[in-house]
PDB file of N, CA and C in Angstrom:
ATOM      1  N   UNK A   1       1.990  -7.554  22.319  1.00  0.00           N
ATOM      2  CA  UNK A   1       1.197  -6.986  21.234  1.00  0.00           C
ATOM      3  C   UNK A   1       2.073  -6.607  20.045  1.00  0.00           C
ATOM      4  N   UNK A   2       3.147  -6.212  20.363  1.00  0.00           N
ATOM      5  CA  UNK A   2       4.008  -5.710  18.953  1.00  0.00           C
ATOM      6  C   UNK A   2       4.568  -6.983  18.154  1.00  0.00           C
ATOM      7  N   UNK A   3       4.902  -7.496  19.137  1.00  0.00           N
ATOM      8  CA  UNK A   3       5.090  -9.268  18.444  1.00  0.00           C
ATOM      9  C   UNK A   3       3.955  -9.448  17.383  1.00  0.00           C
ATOM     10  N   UNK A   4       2.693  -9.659  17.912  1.00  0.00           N
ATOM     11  CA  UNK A   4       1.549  -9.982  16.888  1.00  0.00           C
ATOM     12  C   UNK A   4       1.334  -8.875  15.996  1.00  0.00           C
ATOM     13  N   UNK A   5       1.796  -7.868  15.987  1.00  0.00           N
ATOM     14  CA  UNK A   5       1.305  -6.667  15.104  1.00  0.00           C
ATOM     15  C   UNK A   5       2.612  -7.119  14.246  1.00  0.00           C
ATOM     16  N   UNK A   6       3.674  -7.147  14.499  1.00  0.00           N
ATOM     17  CA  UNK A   6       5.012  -7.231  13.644  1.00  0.00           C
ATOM     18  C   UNK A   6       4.681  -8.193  13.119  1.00  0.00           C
ATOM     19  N   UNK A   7       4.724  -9.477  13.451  1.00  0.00           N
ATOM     20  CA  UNK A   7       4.188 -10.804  12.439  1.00  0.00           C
ATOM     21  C   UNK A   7       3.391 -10.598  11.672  1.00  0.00           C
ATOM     22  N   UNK A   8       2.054 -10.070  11.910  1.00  0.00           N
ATOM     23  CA  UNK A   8       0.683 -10.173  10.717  1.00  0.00           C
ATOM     24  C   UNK A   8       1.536  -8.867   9.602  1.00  0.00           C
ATOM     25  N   UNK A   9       1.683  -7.973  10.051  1.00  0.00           N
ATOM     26  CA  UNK A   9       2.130  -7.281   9.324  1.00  0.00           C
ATOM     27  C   UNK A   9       3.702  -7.272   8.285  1.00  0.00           C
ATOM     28  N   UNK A  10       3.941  -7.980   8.911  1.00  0.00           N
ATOM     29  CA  UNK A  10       5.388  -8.651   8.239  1.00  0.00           C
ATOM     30  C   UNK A  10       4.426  -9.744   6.654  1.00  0.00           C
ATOM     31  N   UNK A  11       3.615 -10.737   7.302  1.00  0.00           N
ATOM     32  CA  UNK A  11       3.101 -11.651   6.253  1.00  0.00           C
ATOM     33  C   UNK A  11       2.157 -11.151   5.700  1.00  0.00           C
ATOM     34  N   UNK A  12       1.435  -9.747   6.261  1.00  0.00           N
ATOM     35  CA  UNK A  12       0.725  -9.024   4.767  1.00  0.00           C
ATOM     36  C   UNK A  12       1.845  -8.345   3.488  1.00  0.00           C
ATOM     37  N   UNK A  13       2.804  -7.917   4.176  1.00  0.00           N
ATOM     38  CA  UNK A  13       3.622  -7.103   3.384  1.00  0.00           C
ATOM     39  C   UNK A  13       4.038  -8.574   2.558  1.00  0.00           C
ATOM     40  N   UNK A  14       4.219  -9.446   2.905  1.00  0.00           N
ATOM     41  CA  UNK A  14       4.993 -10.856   2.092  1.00  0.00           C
ATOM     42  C   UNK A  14       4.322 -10.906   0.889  1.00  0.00           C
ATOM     43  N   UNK A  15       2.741 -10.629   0.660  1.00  0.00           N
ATOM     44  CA  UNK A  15       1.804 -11.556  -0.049  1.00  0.00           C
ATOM     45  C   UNK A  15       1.948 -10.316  -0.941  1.00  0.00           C
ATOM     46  N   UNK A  16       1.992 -11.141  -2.420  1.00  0.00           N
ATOM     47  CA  UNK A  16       2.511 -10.332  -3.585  1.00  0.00           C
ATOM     48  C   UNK A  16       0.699 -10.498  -4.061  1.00  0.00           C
ATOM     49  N   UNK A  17       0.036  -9.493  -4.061  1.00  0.00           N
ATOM     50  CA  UNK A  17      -1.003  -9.273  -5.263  1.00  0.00           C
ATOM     51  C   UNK A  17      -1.100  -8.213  -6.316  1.00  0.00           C
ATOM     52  N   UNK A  18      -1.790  -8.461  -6.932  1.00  0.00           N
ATOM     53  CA  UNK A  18      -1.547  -7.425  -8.459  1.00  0.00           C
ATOM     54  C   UNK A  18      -1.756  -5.812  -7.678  1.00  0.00           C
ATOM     55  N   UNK A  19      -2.394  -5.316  -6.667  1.00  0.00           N
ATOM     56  CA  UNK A  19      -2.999  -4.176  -6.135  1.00  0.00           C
ATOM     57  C   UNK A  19      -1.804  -3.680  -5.440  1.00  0.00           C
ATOM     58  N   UNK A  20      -1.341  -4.305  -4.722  1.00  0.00           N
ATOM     59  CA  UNK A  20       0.239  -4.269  -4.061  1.00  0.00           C
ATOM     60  C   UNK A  20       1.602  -4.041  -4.968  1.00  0.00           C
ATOM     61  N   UNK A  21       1.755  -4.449  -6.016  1.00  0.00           N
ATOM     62  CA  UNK A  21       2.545  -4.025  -6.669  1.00  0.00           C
ATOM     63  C   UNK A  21       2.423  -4.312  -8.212  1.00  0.00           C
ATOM     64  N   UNK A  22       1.574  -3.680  -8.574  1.00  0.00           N
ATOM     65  CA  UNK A  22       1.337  -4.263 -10.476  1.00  0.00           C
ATOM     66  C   UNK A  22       2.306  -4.336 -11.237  1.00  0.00           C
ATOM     67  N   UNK A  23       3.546  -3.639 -11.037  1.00  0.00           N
ATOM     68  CA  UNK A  23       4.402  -3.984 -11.433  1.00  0.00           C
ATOM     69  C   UNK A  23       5.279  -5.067 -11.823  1.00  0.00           C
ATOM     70  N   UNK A  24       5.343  -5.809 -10.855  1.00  0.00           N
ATOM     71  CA  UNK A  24       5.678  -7.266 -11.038  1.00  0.00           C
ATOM     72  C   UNK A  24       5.075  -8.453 -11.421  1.00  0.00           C
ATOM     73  N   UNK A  25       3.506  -7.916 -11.899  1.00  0.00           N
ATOM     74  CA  UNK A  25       2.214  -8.738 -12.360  1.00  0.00           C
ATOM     75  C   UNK A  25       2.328  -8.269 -14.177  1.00  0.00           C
ATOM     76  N   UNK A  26       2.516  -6.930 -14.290  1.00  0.00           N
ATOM     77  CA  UNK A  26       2.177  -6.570 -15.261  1.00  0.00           C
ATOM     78  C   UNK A  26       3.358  -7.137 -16.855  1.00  0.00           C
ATOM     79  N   UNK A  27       4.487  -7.650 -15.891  1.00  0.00           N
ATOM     80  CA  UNK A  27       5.265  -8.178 -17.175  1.00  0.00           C
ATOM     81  C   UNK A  27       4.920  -9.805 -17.799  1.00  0.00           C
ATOM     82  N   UNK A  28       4.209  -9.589 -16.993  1.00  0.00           N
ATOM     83  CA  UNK A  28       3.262 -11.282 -17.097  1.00  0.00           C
ATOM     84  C   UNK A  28       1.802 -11.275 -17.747  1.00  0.00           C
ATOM     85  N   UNK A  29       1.381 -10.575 -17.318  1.00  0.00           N
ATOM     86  CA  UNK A  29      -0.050 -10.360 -17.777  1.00  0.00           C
ATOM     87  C   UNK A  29      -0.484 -10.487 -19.757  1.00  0.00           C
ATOM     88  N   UNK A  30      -1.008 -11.651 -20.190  1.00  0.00           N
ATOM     89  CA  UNK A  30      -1.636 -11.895 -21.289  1.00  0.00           C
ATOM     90  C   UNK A  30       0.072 -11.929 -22.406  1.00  0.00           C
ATOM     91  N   UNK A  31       0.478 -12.780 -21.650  1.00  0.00           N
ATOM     92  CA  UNK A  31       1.838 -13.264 -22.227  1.00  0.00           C
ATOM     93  C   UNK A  31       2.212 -14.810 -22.357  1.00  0.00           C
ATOM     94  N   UNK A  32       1.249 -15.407 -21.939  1.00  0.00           N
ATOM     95  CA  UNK A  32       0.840 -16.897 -22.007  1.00  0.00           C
ATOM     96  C   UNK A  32      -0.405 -17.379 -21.945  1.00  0.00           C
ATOM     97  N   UNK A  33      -0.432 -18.335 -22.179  1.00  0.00           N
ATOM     98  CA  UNK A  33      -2.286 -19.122 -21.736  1.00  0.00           C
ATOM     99  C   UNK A  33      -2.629 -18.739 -20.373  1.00  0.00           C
ATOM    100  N   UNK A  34      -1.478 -18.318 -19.388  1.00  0.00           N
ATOM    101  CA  UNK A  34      -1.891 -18.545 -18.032  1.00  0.00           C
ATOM    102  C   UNK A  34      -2.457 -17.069 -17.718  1.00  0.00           C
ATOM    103  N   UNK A  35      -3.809 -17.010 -16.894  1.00  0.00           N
ATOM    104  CA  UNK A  35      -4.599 -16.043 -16.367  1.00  0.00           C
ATOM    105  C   UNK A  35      -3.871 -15.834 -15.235  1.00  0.00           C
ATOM    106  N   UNK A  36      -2.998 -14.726 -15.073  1.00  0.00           N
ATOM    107  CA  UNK A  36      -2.476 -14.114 -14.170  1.00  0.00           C
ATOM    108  C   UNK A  36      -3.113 -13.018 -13.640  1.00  0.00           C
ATOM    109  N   UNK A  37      -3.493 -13.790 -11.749  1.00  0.00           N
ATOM    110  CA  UNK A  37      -4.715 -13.027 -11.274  1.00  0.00           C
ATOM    111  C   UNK A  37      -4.009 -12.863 -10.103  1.00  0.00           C
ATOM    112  N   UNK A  38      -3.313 -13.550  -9.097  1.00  0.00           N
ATOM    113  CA  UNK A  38      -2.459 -13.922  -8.198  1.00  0.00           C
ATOM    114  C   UNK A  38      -1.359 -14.348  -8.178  1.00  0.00           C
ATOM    115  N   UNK A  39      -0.663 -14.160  -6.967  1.00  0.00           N
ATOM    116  CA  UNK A  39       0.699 -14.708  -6.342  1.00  0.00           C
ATOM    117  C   UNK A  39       0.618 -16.306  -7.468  1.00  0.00           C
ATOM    118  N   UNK A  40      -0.061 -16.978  -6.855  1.00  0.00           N
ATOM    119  CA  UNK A  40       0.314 -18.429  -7.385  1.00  0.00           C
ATOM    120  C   UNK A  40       0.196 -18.825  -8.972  1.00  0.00           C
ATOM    121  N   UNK A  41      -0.703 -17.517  -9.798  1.00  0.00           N
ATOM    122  CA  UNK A  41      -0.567 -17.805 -11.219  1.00  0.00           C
ATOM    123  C   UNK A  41       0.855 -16.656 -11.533  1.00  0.00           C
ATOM    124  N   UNK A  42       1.147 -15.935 -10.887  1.00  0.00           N
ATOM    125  CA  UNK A  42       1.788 -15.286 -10.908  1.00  0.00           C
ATOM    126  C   UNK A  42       3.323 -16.842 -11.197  1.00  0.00           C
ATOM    127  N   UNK A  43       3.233 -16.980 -10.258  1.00  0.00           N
ATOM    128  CA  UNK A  43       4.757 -18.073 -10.100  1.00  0.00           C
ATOM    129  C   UNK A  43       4.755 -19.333 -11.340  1.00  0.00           C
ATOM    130  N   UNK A  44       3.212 -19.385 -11.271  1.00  0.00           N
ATOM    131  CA  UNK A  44       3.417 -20.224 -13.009  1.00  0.00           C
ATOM    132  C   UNK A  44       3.692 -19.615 -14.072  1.00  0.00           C
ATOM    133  N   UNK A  45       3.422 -18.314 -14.396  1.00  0.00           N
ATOM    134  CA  UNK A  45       3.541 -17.704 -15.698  1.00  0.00           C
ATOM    135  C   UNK A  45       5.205 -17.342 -15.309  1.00  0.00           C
ATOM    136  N   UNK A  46       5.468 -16.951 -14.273  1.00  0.00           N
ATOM    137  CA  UNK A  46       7.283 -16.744 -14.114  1.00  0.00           C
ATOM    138  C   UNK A  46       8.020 -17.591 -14.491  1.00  0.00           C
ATOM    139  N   UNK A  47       7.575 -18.618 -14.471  1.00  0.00           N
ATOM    140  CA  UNK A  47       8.164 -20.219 -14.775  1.00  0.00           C
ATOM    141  C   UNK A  47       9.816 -20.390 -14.244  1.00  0.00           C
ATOM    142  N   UNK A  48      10.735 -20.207 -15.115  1.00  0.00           N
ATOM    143  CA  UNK A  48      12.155 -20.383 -14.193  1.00  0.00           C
ATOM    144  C   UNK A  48      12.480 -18.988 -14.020  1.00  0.00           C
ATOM    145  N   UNK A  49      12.247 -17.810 -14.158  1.00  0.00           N
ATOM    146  CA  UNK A  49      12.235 -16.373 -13.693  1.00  0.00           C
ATOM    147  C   UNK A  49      11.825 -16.231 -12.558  1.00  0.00           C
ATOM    148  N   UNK A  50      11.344 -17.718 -11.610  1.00  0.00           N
ATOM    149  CA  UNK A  50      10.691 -17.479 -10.604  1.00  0.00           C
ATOM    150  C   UNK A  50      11.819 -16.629  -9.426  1.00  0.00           C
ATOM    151  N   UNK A  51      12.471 -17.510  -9.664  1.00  0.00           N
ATOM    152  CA  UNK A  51      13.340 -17.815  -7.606  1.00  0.00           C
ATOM    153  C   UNK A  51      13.979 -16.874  -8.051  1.00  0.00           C
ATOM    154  N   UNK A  52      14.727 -15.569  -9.298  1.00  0.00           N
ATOM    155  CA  UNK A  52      15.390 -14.536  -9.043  1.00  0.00           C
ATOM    156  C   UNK A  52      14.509 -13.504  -8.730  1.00  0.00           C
ATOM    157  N   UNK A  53      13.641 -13.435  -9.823  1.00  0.00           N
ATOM    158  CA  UNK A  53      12.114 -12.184  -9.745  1.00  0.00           C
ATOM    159  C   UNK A  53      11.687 -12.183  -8.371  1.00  0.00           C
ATOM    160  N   UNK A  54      11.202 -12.942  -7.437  1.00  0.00           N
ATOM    161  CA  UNK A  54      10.815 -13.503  -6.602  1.00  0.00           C
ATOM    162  C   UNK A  54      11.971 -12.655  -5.326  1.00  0.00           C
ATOM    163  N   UNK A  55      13.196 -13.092  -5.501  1.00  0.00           N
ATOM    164  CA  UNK A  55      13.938 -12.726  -4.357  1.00  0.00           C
ATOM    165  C   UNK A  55      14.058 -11.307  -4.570  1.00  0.00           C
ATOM    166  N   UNK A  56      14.673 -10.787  -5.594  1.00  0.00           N
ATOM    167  CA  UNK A  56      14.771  -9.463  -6.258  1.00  0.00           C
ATOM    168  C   UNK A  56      13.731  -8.443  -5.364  1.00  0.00           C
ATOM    169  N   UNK A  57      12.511  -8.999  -5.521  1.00  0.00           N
ATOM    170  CA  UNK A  57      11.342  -8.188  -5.211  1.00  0.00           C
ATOM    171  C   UNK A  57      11.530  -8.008  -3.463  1.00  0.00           C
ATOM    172  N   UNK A  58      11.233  -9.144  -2.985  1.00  0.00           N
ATOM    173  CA  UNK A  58      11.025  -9.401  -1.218  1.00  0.00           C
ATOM    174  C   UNK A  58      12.573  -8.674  -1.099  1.00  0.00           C
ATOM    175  N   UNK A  59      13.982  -8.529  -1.782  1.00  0.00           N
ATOM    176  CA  UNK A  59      14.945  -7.739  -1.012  1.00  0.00           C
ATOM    177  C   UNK A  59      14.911  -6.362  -1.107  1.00  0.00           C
ATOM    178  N   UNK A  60      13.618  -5.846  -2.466  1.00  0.00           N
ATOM    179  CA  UNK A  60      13.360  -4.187  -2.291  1.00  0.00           C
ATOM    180  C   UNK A  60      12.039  -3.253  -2.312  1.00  0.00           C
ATOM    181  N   UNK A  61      11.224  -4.399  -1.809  1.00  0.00           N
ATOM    182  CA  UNK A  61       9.849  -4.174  -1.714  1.00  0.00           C
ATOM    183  C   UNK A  61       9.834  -3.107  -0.635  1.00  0.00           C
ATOM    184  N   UNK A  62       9.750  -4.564   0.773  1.00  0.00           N
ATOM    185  CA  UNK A  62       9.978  -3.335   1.996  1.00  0.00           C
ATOM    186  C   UNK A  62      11.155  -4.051   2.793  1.00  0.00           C
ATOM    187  N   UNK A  63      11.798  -3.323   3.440  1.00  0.00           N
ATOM    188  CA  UNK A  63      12.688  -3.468   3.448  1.00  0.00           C
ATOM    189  C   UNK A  63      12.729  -2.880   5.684  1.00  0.00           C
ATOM    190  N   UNK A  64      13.394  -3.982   6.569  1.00  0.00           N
ATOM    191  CA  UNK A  64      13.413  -3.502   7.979  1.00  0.00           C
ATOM    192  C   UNK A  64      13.262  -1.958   7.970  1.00  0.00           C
ATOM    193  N   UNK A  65      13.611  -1.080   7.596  1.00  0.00           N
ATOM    194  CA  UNK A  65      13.386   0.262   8.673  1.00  0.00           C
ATOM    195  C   UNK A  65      11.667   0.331   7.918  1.00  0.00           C
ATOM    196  N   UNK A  66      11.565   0.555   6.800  1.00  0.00           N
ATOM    197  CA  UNK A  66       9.967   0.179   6.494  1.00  0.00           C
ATOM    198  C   UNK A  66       9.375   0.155   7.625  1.00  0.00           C
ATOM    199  N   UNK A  67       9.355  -1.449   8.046  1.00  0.00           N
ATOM    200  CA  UNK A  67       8.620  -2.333   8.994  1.00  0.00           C
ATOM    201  C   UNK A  67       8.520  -1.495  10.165  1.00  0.00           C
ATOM    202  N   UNK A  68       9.943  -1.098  10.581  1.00  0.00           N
ATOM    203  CA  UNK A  68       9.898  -0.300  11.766  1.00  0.00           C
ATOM    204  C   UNK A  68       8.758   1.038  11.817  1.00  0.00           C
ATOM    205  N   UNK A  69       9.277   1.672  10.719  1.00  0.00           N
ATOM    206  CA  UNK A  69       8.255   2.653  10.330  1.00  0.00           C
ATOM    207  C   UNK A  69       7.211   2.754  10.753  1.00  0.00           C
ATOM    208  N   UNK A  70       6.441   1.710   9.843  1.00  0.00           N
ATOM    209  CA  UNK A  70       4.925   1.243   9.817  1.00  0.00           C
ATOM    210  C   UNK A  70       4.832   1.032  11.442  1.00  0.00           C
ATOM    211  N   UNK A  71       4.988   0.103  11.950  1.00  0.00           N
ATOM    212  CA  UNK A  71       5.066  -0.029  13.472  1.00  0.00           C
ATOM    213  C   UNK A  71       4.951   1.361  14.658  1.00  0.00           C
ATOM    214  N   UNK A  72       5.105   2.392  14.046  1.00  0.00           N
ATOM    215  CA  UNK A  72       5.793   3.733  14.897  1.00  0.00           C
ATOM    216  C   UNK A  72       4.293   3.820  14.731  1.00  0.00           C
ATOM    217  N   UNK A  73       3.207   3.714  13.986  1.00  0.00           N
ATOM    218  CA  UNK A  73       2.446   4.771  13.844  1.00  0.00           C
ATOM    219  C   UNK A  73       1.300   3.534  14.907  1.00  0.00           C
TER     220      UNK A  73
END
């Protein structure tokens, strides 16, 4: 069971939406033609800002003891 609780919960924490962290939506938002609503318009309006913005985030979003955390309860 902790296996399946650690996985789903590992790939909710993955999925970047505007509600989850607006922050990283909001330097994008009505800064191009592109309607930035999601993860995937999200990565078009990043354009080559992708793969640093992108890693930057997933290395201080959440971070293992987090995970562990969350898991305790």
């Amino acid at each position: 069971m902790t296996t399946n609780l650690s996985s789903a919960l590992t790939q909710f924490l993955l999925v970047t939406e505007p509600f989850i962290v607006p922050a990283l939506f909001e330097e994008y938002v009505n800064k191009s033609n592109i309607d930035v609503v999601d993860e995937w318009t999200l990565s078009l309006a990043m354009g080559t800002d992708l793969a640093t913005k992108m890693e930057t985030h997933y290395k201080t979003f959440i971070v293992r003891p987090s995970i562990s955390n969350l898991l305790t309860f």
